[in-house]
Protein backbone atom coordinates (compact mmCIF):
# COMPACT_ATOMS: atom_id res chain seq x y z
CA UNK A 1 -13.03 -12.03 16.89
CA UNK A 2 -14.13 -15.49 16.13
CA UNK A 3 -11.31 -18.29 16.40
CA UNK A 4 -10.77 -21.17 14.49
CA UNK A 5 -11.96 -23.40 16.73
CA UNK A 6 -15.47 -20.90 16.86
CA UNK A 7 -14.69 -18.90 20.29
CA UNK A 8 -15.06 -15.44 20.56
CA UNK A 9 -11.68 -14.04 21.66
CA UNK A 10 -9.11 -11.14 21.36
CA UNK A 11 -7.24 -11.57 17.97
CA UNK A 12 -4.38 -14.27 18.36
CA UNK A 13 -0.63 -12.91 17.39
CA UNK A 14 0.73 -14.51 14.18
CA UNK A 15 3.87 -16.18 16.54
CA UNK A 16 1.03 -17.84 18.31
CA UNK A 17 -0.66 -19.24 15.33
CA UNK A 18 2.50 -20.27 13.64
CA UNK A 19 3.28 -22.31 16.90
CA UNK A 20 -0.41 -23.99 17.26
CA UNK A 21 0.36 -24.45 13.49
CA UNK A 22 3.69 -26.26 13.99
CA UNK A 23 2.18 -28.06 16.64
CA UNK A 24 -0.50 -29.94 14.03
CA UNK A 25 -3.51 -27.28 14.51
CA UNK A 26 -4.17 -27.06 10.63
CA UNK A 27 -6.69 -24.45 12.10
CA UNK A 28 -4.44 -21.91 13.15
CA UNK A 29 -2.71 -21.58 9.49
CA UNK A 30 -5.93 -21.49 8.60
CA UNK A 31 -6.23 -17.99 10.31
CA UNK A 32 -3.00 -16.88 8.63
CA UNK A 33 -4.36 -17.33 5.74
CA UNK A 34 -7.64 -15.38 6.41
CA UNK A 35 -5.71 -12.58 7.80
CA UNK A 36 -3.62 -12.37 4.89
CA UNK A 37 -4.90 -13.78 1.47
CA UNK A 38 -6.30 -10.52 0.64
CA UNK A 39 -3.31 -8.08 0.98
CA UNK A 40 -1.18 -10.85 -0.58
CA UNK A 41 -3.35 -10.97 -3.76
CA UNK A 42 -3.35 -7.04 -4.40
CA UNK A 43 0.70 -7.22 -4.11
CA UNK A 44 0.82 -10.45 -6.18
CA UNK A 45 -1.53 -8.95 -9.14
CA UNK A 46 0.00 -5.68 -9.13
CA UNK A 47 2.78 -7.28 -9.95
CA UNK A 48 1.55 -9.81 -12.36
CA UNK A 49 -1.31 -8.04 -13.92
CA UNK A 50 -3.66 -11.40 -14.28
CA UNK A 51 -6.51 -12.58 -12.14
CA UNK A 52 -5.90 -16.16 -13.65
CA UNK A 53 -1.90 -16.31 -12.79
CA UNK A 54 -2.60 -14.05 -9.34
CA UNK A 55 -5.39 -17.10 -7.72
CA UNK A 56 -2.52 -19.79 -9.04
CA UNK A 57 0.71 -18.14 -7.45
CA UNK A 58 -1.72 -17.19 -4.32
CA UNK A 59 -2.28 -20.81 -3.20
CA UNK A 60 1.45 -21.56 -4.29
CA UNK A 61 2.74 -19.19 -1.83
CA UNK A 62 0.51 -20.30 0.94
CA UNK A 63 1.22 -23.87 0.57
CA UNK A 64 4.62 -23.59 -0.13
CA UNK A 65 4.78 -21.22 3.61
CA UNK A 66 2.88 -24.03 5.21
CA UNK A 67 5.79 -26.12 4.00
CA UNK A 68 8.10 -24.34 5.25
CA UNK A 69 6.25 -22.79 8.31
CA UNK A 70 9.68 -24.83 10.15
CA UNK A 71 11.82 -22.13 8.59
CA UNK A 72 10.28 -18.97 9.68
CA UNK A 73 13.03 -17.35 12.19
CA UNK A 74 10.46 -15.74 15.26
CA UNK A 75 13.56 -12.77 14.97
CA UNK A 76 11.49 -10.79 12.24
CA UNK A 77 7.97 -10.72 12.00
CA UNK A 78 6.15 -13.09 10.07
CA UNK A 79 4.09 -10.58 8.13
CA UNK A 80 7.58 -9.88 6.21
CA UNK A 81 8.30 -13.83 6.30
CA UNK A 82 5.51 -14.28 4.52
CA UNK A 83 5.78 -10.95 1.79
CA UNK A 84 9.04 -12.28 1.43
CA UNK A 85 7.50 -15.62 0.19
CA UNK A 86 5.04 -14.04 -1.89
CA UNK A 87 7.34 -11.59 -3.95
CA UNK A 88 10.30 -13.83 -4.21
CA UNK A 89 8.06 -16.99 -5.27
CA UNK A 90 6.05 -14.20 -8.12
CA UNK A 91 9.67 -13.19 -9.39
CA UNK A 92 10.71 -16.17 -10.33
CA UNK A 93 7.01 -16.68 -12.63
CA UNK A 94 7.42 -13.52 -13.52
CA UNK A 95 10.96 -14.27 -14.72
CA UNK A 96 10.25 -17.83 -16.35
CA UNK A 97 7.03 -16.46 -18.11
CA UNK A 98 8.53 -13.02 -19.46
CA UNK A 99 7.91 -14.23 -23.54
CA UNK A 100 4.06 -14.21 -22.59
CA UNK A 101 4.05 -11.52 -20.49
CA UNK A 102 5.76 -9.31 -23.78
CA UNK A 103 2.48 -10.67 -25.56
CA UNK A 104 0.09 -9.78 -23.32
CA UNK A 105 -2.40 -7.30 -24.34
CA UNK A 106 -4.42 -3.92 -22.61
CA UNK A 107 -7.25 -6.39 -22.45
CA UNK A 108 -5.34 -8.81 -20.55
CA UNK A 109 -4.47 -5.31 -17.92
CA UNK A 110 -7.08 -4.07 -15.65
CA UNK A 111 -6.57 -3.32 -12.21
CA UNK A 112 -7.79 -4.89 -9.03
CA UNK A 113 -10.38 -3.56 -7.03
CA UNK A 114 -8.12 -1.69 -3.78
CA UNK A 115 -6.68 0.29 -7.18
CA UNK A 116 -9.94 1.27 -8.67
CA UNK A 117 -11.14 2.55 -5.05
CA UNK A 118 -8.36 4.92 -5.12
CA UNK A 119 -9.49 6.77 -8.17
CA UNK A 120 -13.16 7.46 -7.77
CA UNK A 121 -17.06 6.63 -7.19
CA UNK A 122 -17.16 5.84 -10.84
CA UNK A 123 -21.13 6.02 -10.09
CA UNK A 124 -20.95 9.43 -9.53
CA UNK A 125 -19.22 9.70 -13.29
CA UNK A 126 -20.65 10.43 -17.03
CA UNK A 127 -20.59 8.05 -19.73
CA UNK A 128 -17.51 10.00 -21.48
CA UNK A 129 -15.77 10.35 -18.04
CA UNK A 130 -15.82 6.81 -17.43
CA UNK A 131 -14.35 5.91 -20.11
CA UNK A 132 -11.51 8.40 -19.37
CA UNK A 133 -10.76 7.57 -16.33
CA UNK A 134 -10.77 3.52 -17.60
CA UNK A 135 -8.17 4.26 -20.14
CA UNK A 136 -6.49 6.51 -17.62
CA UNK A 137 -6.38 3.34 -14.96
CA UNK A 138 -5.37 0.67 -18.09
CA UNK A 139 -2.31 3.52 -18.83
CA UNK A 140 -0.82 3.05 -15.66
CA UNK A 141 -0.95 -0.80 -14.99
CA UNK A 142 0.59 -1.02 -18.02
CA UNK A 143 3.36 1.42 -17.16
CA UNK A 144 3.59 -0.20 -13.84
CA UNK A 145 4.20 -3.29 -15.92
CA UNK A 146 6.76 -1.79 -18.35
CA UNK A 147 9.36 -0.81 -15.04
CA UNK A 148 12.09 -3.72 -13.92
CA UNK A 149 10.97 -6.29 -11.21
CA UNK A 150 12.63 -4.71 -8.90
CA UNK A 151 11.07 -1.07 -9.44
CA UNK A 152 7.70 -2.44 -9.91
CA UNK A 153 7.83 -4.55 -6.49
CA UNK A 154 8.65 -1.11 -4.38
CA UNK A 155 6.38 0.67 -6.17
CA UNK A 156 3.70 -1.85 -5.55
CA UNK A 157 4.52 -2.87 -2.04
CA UNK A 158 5.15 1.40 -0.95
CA UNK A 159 2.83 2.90 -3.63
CA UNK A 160 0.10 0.57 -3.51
CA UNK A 161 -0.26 -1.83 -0.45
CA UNK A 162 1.43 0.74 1.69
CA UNK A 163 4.29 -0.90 3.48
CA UNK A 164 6.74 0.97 5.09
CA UNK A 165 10.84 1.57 3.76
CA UNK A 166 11.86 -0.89 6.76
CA UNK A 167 9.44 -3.48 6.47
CA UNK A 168 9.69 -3.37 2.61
CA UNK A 169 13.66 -3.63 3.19
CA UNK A 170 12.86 -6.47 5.80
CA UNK A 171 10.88 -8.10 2.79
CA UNK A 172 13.60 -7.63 -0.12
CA UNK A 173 16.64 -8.20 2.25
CA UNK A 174 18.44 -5.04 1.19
CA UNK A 175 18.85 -1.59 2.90
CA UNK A 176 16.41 1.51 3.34
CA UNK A 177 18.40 3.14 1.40
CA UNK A 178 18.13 0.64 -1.59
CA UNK A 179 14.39 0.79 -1.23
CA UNK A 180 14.18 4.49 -1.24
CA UNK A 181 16.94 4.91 -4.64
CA UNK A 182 14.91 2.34 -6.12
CA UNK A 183 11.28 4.22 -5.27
CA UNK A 184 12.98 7.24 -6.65
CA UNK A 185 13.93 5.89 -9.97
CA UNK A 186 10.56 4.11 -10.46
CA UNK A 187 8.61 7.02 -10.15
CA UNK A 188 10.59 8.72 -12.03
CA UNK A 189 10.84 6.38 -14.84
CA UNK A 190 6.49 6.18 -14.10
CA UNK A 191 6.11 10.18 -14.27
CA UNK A 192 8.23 9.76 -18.05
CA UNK A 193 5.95 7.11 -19.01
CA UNK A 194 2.64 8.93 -17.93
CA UNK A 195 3.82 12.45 -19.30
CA UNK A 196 4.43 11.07 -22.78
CA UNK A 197 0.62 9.05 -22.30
CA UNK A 198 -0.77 12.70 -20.89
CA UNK A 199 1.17 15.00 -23.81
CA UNK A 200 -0.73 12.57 -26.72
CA UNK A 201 -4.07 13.50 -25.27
CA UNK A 202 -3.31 16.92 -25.08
C-alpha cells in the first residue's frame, strides 16, 4: 500500500499510526481516517437514517478522536476505541434530536449503499419489482428506526457492519451476554414489525 508520506509499503498497524500521530505526523491520522471513514459512516447512518446528519456527526467523531487520540488506552484495540467514539458521540444526537427524528418522514429513510448491495442487482429487476423491493428496503429502515438505541446499535453493528459479540461488547462496555439478550430482543421485536408490514400485503 501507499503511505502517507507516498512510499509503497506493507500496511502500517493502527498502534503505529496513533503513535506517529501523537508524535505531530498529522499524516498518520490521516490514514486512520482513510481506513475507517467508510465503515464508520454505514454504522453512523444506520443508526441515524440521514445522509445530511451522518457527513456532520462523521467529521465530529473524527475530530473529536484526534482530540483525544491522548486517551486511547493501547490495552484494547483502537478499532473499538474508535466505534466506541462513533456510537456513543451518535447517541447522544440521537437523544438531543429525538422531537425531529418523530417527524421525520419515509422520504427522509432510504438506505445506504452496503444495505442496498445486500438485497439485489436491482438491474437485473422489472419495473413492478423494483418498486417492491424499494418499499420492501424503506419498511425495514424504518423498523430499524422504530427499536430503542440500544437494540438498533447491536443490530446495526452485528446485523449490518458485521462485528463480532466481543468486539461489539468491547465497543458498548457491557458483557457478551448483554449483546446477545439484546440481539435477541431486537430481532424479535424486527420480525413483529416486518410480519405485521408482510400480513398487509398479503
Amino acid at each position: 500500500m501507499e503511505d502517507y508520506d507516498g512510499q509503497v509499503e506493507e500496511e502500517v498497524s493502527d498502534i503505529v499510526l496513533v503513535d506517529q500521530a501523537l508524535e505531530g505526523q498529522v499524516g498518520a491520522f490521516d490514514t486512520l481516517v482513510l481506513r475507517y471513514q467508510r465503515r464508520l459512516y454505514s454504522v453512523i447512518y444506520n443508526m441515524t437514517s440521514n445522509h445530511d446528519d451522518t457527513n456532520d456527526l462523521l467529521m465530529e467523531v473524527f475530530h473529536k478522536s484526534y482530540c483525544n487520540l491522548s486517551k486511547y488506552k493501547k490495552n484494547s484495540s483502537f478499532y473499538t476505541w474508535i466505534y466506541r467514539v462513533a456510537v456513543n458521540h451518535t447517541l447522544n444526537f440521537i437523544q438531543k434530536n429525538k422531537k425531529r427524528r418523530k417527524d421525520m418522514s419515509l422520504n427522509d429513510l432510504s438506505m445506504d449503499d452496503t444495505m442496498e448491495r445486500e438485497f439485489a442487482d436491482e438491474g437485473t429487476l422489472t419495473g413492478e419489482k423494483h418498486a417492491e423491493l424499494d418499499d420492501l428496503k424503506n419498511k425495514l429502515n424504518e423498523c430499524l428506526q422504530k427499536l430503542s438505541e440500544e437494540h438498533r446499535t447491536v443490530v446495526v453493528l452485528y446485523d449490518i457492519d458485521g462485528m463480532s459479540h466481543g468486539d461489539i461488547a468491547k465497543v458498548l462496555k457491557c458483557s457478551e451476554g448483554t449483546v446477545r439478550s439484546r440481539l435477541h430482543y431486537a430481532h424479535k421485536n424486527l420480525q413483529k414489525l416486518l410480519d405485521g408490514y408482510l400480513r398487509k400485503e398479503l
